[in-house]
C-alpha atoms as a PDB file:
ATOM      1  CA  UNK A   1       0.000   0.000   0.000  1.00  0.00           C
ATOM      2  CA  UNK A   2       1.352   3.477  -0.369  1.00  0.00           C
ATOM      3  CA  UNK A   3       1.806   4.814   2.448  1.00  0.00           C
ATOM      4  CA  UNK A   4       1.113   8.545   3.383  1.00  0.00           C
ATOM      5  CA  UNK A   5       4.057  10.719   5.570  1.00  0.00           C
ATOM      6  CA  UNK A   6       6.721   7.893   4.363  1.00  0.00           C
ATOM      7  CA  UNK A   7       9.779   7.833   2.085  1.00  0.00           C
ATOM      8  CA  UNK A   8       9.021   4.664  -0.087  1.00  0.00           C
ATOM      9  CA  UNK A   9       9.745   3.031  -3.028  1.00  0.00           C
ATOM     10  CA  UNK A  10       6.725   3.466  -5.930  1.00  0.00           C
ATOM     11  CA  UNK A  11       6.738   1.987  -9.590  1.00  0.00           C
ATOM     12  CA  UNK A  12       6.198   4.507 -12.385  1.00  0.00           C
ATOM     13  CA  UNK A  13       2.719   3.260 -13.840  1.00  0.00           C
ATOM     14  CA  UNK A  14       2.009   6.049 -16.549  1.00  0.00           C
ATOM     15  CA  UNK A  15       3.031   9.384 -17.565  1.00  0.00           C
ATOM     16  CA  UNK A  16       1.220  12.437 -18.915  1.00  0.00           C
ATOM     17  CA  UNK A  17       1.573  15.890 -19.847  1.00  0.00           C
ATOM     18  CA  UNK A  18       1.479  17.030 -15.783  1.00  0.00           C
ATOM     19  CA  UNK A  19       3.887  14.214 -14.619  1.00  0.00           C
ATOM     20  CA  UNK A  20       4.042  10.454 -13.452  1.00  0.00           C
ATOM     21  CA  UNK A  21       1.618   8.372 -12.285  1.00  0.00           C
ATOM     22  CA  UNK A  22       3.515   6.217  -9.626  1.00  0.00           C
ATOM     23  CA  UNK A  23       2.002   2.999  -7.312  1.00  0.00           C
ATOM     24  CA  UNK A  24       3.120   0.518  -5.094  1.00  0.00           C
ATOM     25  CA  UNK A  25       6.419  -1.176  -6.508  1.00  0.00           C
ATOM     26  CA  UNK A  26       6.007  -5.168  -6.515  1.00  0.00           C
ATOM     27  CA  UNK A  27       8.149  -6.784  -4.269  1.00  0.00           C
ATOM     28  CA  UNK A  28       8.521 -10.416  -4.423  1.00  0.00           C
ATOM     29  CA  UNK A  29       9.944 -10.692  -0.597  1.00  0.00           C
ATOM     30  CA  UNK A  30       7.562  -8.606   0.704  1.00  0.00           C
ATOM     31  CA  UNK A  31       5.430 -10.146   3.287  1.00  0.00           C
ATOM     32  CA  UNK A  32       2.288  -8.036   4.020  1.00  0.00           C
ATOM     33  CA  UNK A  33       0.265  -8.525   7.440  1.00  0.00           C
ATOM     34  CA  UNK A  34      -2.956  -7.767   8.000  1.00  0.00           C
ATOM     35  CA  UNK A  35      -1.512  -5.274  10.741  1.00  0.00           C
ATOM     36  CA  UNK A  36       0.457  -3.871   8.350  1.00  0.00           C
ATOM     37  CA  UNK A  37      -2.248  -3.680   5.705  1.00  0.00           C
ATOM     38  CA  UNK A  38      -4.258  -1.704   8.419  1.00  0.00           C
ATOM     39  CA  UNK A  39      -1.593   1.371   8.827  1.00  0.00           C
ATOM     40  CA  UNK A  40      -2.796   4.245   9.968  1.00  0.00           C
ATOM     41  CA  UNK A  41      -1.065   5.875   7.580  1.00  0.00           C
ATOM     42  CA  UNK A  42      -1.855   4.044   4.237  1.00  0.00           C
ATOM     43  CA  UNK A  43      -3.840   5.489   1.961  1.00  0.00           C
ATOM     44  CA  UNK A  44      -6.739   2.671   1.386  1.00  0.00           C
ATOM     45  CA  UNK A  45      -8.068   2.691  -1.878  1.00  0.00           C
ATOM     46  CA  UNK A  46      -5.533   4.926  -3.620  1.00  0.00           C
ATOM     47  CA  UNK A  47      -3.256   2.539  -6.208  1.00  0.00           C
ATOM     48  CA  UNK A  48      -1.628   5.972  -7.439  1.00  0.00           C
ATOM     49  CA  UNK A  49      -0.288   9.256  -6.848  1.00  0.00           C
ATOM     50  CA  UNK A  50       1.019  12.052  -8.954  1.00  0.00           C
ATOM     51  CA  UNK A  51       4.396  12.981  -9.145  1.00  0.00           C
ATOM     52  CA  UNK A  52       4.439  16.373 -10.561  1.00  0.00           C
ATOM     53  CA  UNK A  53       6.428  17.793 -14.088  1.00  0.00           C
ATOM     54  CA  UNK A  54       8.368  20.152 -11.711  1.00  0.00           C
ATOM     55  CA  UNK A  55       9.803  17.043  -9.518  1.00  0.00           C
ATOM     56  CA  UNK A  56      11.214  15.224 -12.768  1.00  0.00           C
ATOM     57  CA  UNK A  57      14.819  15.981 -12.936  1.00  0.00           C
ATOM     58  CA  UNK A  58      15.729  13.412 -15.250  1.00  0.00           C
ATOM     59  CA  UNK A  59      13.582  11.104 -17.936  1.00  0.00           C
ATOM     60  CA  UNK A  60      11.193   8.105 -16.437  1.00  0.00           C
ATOM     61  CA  UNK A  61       9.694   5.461 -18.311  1.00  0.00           C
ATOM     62  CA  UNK A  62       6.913   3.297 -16.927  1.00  0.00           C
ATOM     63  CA  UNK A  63       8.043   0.378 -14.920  1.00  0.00           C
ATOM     64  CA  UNK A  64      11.048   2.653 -13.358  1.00  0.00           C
ATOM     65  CA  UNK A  65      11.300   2.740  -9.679  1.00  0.00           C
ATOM     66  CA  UNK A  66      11.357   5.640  -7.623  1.00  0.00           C
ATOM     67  CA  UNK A  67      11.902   6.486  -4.059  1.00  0.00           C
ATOM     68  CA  UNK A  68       9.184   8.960  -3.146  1.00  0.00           C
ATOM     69  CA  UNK A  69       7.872  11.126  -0.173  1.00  0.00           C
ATOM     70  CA  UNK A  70       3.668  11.141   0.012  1.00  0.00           C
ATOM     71  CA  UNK A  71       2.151  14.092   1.501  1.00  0.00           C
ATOM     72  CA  UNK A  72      -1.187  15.553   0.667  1.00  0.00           C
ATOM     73  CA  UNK A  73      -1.094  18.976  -0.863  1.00  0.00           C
ATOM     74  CA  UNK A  74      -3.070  22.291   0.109  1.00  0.00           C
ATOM     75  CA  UNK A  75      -6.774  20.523  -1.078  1.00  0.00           C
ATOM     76  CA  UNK A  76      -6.208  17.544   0.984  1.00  0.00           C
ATOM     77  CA  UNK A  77      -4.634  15.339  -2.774  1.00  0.00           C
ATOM     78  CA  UNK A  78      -1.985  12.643  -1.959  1.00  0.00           C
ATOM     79  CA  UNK A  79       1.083  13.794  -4.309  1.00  0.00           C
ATOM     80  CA  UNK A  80       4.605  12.477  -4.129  1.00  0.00           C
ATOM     81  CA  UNK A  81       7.820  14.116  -3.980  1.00  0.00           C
ATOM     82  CA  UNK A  82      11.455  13.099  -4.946  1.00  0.00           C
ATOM     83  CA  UNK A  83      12.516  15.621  -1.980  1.00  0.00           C
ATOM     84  CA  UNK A  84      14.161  14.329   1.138  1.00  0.00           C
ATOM     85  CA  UNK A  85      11.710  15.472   3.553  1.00  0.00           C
ATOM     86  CA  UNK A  86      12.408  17.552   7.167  1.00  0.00           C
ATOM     87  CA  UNK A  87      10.058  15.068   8.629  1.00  0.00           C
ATOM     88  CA  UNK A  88       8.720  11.824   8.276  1.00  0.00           C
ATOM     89  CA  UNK A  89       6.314   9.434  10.464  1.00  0.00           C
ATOM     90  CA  UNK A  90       8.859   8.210  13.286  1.00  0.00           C
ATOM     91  CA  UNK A  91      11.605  10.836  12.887  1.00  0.00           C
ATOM     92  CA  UNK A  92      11.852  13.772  14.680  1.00  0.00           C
ATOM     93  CA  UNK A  93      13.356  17.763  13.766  1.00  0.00           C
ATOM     94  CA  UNK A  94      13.050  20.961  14.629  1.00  0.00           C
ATOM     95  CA  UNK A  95      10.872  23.244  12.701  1.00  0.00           C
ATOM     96  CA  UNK A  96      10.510  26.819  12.118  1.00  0.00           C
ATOM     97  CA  UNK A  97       7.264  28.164  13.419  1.00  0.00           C
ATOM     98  CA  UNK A  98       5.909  30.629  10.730  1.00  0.00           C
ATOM     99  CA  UNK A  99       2.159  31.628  11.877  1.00  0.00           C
ATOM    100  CA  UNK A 100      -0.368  30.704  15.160  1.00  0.00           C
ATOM    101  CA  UNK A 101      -3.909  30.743  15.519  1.00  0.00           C
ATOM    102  CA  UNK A 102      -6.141  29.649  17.554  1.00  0.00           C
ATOM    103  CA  UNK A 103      -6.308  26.338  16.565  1.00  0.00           C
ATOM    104  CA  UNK A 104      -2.446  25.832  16.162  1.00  0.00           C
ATOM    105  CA  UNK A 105       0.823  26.434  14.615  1.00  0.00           C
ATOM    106  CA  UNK A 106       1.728  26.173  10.888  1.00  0.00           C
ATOM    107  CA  UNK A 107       5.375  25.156  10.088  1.00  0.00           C
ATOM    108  CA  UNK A 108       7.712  25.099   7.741  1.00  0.00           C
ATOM    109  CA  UNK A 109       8.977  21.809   5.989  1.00  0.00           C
ATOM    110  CA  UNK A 110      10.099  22.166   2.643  1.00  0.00           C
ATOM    111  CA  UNK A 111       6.687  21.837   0.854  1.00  0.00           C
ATOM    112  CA  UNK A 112       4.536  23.660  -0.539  1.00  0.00           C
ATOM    113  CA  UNK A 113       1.181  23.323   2.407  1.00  0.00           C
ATOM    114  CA  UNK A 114       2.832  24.078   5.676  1.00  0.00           C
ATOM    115  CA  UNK A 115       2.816  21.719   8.371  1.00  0.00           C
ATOM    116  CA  UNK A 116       0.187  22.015  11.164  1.00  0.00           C
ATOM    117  CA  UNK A 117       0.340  21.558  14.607  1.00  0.00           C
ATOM    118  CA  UNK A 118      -2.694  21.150  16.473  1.00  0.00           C
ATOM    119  CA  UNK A 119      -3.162  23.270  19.661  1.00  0.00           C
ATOM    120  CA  UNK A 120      -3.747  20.110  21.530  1.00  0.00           C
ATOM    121  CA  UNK A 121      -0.402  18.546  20.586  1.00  0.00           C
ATOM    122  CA  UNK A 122       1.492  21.544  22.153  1.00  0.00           C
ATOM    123  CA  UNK A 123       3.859  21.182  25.106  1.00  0.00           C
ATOM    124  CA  UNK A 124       4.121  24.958  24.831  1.00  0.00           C
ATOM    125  CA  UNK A 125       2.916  28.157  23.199  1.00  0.00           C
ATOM    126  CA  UNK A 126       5.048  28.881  20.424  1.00  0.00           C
ATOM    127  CA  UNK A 127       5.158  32.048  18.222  1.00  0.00           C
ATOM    128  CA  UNK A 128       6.110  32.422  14.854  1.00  0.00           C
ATOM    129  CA  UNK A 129      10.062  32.019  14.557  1.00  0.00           C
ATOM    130  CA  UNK A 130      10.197  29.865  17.029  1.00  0.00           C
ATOM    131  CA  UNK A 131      11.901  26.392  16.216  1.00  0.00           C
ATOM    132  CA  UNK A 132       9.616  23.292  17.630  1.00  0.00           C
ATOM    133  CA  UNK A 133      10.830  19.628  18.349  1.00  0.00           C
ATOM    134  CA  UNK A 134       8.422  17.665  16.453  1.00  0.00           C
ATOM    135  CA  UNK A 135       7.702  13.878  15.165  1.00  0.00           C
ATOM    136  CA  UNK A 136       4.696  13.351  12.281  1.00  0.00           C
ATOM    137  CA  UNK A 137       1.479  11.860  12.461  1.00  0.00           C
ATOM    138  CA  UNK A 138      -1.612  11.196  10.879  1.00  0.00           C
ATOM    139  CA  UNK A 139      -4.638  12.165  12.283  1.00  0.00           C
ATOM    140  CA  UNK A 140      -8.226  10.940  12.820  1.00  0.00           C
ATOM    141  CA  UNK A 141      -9.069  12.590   9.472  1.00  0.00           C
ATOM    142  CA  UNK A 142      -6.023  11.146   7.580  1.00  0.00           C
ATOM    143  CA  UNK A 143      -4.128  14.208   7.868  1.00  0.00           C
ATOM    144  CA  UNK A 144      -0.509  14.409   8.262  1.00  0.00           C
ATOM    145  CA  UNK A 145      -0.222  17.033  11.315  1.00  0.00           C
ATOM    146  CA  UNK A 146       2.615  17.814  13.994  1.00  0.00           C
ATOM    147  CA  UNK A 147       3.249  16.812  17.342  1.00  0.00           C
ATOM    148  CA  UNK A 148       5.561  18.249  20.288  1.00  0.00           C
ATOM    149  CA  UNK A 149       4.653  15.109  22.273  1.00  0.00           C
ATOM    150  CA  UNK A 150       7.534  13.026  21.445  1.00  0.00           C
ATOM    151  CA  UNK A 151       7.612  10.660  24.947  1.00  0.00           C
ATOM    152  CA  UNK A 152       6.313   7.284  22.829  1.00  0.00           C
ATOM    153  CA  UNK A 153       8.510   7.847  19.316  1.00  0.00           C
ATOM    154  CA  UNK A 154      12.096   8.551  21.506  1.00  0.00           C
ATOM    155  CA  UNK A 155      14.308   5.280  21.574  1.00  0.00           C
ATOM    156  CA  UNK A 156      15.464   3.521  24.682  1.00  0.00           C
ATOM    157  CA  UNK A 157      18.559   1.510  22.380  1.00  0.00           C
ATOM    158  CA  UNK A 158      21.609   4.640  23.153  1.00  0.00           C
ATOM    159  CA  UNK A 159      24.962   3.364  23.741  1.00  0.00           C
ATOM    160  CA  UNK A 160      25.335   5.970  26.551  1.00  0.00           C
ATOM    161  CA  UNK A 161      26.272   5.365  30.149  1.00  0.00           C
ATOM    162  CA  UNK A 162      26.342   7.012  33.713  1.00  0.00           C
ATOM    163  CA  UNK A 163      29.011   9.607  33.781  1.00  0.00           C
ATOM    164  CA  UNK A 164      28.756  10.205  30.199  1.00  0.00           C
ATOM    165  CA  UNK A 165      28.167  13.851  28.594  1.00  0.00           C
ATOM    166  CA  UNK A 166      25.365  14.327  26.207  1.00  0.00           C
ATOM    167  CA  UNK A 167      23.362  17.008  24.246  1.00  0.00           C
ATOM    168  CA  UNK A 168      19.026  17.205  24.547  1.00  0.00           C
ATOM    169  CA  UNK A 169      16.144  19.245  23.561  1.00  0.00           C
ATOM    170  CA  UNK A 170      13.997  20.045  26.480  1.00  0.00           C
ATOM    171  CA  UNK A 171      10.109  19.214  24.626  1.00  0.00           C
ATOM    172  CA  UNK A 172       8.037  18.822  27.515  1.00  0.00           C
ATOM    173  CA  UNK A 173       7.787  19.798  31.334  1.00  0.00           C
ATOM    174  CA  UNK A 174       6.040  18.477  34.055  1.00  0.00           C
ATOM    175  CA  UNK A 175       6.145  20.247  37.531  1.00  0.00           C
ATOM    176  CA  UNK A 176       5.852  16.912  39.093  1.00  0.00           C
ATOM    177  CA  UNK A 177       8.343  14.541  37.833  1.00  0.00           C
ATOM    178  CA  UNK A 178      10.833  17.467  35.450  1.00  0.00           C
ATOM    179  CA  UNK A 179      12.060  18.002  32.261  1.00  0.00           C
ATOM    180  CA  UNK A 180      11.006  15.348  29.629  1.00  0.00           C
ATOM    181  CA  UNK A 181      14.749  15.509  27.209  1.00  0.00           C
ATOM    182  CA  UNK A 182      15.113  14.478  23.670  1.00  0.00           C
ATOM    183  CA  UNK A 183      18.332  13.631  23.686  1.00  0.00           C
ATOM    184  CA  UNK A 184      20.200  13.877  20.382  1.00  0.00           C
ATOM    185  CA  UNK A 185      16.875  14.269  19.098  1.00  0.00           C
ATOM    186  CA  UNK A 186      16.562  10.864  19.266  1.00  0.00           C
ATOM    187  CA  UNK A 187      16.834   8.828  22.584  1.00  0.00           C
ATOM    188  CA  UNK A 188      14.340   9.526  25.954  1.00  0.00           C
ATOM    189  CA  UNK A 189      15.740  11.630  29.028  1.00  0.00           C
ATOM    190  CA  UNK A 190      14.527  13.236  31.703  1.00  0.00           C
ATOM    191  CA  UNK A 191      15.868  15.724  34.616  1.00  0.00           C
ATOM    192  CA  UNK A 192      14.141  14.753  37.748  1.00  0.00           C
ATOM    193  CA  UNK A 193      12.334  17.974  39.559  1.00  0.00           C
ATOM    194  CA  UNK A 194      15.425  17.852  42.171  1.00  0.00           C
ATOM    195  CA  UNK A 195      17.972  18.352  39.655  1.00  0.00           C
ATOM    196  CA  UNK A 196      16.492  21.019  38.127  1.00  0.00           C
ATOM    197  CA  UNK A 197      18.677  24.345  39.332  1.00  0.00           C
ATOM    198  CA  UNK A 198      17.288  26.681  37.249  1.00  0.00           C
ATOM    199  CA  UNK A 199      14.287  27.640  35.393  1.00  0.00           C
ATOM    200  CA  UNK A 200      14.126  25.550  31.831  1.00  0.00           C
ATOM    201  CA  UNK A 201      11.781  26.214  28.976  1.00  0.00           C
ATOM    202  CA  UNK A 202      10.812  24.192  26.053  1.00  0.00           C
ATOM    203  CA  UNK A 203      12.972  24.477  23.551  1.00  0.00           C
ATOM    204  CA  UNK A 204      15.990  24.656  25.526  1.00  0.00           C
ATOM    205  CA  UNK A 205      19.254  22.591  24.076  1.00  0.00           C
ATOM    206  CA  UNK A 206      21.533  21.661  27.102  1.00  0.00           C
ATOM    207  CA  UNK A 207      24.634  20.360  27.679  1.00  0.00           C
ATOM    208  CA  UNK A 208      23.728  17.435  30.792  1.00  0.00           C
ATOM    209  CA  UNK A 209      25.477  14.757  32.402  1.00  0.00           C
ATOM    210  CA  UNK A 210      23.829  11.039  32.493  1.00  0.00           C
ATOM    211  CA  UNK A 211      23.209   9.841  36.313  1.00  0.00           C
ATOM    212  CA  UNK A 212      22.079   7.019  35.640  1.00  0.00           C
ATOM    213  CA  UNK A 213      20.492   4.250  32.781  1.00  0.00           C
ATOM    214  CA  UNK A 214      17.163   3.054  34.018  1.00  0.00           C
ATOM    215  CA  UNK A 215      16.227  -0.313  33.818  1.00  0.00           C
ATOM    216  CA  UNK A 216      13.745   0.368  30.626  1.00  0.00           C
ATOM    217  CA  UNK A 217      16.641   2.150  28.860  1.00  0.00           C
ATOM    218  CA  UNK A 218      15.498   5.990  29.595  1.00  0.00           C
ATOM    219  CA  UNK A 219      18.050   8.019  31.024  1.00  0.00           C
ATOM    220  CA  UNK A 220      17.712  10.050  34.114  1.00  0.00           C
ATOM    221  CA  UNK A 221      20.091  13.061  33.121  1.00  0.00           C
ATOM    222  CA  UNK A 222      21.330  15.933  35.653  1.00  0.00           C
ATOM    223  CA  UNK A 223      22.378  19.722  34.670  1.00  0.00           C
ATOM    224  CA  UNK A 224      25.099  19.431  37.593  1.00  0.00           C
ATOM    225  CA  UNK A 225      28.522  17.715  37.533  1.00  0.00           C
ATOM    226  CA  UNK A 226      29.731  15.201  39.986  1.00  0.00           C
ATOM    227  CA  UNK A 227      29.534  15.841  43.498  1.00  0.00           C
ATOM    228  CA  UNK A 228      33.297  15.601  44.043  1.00  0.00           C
ATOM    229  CA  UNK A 229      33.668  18.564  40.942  1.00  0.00           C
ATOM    230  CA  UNK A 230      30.251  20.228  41.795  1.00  0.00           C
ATOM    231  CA  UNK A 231      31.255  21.231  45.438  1.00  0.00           C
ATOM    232  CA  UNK A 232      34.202  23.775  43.708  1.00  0.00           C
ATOM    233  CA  UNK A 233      31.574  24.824  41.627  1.00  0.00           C
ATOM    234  CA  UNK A 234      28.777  25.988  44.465  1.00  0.00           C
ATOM    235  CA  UNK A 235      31.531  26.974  46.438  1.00  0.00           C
ATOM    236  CA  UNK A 236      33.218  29.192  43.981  1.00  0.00           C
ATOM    237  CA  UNK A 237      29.142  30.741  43.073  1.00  0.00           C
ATOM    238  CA  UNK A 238      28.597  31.425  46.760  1.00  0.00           C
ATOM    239  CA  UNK A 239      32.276  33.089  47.022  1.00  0.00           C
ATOM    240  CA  UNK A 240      31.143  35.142  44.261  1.00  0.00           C
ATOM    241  CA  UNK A 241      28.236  36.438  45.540  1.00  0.00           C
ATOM    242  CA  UNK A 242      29.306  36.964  48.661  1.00  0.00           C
ATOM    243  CA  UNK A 243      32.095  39.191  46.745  1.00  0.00           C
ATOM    244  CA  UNK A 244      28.724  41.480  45.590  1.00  0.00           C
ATOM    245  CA  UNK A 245      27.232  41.678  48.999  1.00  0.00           C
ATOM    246  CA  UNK A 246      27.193  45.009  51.042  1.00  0.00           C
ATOM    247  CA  UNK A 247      29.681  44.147  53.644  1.00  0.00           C
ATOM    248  CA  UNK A 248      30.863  40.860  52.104  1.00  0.00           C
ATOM    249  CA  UNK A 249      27.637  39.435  53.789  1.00  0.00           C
ATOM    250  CA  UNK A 250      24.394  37.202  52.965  1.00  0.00           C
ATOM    251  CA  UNK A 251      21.577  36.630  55.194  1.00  0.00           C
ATOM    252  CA  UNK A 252      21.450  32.916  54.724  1.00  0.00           C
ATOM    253  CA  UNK A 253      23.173  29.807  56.400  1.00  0.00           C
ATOM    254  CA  UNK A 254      22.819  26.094  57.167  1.00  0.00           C
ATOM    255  CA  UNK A 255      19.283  26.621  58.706  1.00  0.00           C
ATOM    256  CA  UNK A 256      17.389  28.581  55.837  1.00  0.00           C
ATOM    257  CA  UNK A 257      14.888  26.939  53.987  1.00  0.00           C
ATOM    258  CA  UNK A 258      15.266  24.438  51.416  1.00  0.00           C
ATOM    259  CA  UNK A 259      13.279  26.752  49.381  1.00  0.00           C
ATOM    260  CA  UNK A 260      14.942  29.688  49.896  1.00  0.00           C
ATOM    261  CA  UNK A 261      18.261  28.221  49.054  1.00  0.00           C
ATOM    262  CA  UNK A 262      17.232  27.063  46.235  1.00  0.00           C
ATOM    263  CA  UNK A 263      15.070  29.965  44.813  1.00  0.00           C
ATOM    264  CA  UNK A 264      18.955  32.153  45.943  1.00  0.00           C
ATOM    265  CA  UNK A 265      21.693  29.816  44.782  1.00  0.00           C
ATOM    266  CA  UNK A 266      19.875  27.815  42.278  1.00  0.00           C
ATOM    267  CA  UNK A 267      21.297  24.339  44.468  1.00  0.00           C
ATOM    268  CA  UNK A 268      19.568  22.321  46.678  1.00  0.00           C
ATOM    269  CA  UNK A 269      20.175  22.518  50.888  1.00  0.00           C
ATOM    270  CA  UNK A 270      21.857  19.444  51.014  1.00  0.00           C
ATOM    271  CA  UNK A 271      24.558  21.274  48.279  1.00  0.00           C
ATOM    272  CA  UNK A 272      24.652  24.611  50.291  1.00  0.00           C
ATOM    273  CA  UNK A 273      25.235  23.136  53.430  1.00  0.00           C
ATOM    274  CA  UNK A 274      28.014  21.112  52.009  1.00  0.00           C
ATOM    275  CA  UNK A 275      29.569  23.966  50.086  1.00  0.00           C
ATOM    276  CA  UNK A 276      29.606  26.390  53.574  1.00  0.00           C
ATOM    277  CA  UNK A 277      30.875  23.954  55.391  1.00  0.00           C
ATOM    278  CA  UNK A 278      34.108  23.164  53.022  1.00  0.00           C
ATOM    279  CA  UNK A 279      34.477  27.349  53.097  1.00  0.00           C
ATOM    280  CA  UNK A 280      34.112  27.470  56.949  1.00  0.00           C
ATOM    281  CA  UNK A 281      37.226  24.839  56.979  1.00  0.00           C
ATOM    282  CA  UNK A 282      39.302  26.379  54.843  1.00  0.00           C
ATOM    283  CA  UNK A 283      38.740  29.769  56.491  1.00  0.00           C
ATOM    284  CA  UNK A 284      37.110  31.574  54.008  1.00  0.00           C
ATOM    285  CA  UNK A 285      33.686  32.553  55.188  1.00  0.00           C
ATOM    286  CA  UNK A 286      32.052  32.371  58.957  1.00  0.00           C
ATOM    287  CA  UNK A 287      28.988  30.954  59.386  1.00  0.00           C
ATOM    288  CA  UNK A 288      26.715  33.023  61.939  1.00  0.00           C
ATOM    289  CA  UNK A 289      22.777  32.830  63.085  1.00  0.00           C
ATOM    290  CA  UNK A 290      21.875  35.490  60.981  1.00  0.00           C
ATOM    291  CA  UNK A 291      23.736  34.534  57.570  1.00  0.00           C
ATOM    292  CA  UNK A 292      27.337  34.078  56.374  1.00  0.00           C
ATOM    293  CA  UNK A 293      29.810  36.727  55.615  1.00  0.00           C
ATOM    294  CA  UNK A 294      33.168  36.694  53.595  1.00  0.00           C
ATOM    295  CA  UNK A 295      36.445  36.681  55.961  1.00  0.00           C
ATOM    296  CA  UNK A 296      38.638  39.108  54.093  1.00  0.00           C
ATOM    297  CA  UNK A 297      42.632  38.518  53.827  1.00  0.00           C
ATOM    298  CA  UNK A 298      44.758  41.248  55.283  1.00  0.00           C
END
């Protein structure tokens, strides 16, 4: 069956004055499955598509085999394309946002009919050049649309392990459980609530550190190094802003709030308390009952 949001392989049946008429190509090992057969995203009932004058590049003949792209154009037509698409179902890129309404976002993806992304499959509100993190779908009405929800399409197969540096896409929070990561626009991450030390937004490319490789492949990711290499880090931050204080002083110490540590010095209490404490022993700060304060060299 052809198959509609995929890069296939279609046999040239005819040609005429606006292009080729191209259908399934027979394959002899194929083995088609009634699951198969019932893809959401083949086109039941269509044996061929049109593969415009303007996509010919070089001469066809009928029986010729071509490897096509099948979208549907701006009246809702299947037509093919020789293009290597931005997008196809099961891949994921970024796309430019180029208009919003109130029903969604239209993007850009190298055809002529823009992309749209329903309001319902947003993570977040985006405005027009925006880039999105996206994977392709059909829809109820047979529709190729957009999707920011990427959790089910990102693969649990990377060769990466705890310790290891990686690059994501933040593409969805929750203010539960953190920031869902695409990472390499490809494999399924997450930063869990508590490692989050600053505010993210979707959108967001970071540079993160794997904790750990769950059981189920997913990997639980943190924006903070080591705690052997983070403690020079906090302790350097809280140096430096103690540097900026009136009076070399800060009203906060081991007994402030978690949340007021964190909403300060962007680290957790546990973090603080550890980096004052290494300060306090190497005689660089005191540590009072109404904050800490920077003990200058004479």
């Amino acid at each position: 069956m052809i198959q509609l949001g995929k890069v296939q392989n279609l046999e040239v049946l005819r040609l005429t004055s606006v292009g080729a008429y191209i259908g399934e190509a027979p394959d002899p090992l194929a083995v088609f499955s009634k699951q198969a057969s019932a893809n959401s995203s083949s086109l039941t009932g269509i044996t061929d598509v049109l593969l415009p004058s303007n996509e010919i590049k070089s001469p066809l003949k009928a029986g010729d085999t071509v490897r096509a792209f099948v979208y549907l154009d701006s009246e809702d037509r299947p037509i093919a394309s020789l293009k290597e698409p931005a997008l196809t179902i099961g891949s994921i890129a970024s796309l430019e946002v180029s208009d919003v309404n109130r029903n969604g976002a239209f993007l850009e993806w190298g055809f002529p009919k823009q992309l749209f992304l329903p309001f319902k499959e947003q993570t977040a509100k985006p405005v027009p050049g925006d880039h999105v993190l996206v994977t392709l779908y059909v829809d109820r009405s047979k529709r190729l649309c957009a999707t920011m929800r990427l959790y089910k399409c990102l693969r649990l197969d990377s060769e990466y392990k705890a310790s290891d540096r990686v690059r994501g896409t933040v593409y969805e929070i929750d203010g539960r459980h953190g920031a869902y990561i695409a990472v390499d626009n490809l494999f399924s991450g997450m930063i869990p609530t508590k490692e989050l030390v600053r505010e993210l937004k979707v959108g967001d490319v970071l540079s993160l550190r794997v904790s750990r490789v769950l059981e189920d492949g997913k990997l639980e990711l943190s924006m903070r190094e080591p705690g052997y290499l983070q403690i020079h880090i906090d302790c350097d931050f809280i140096i430096n802003e103690l540097k900026k204080a009136p009076g070399g002083f800060l009203p906060y110490n081991d007994a402030s709030g978690a949340a007021t540590v964190k909403e300060r010095f962007k680290i957790s209490k546990n973090s603080f308390k550890r980096a004052i404490g290494h300060l306090m022993k190497e005689n660089k700060i005191e540590i009072t009952e109404k904050g800490i304060r920077l003990i200058l060299k004479q």
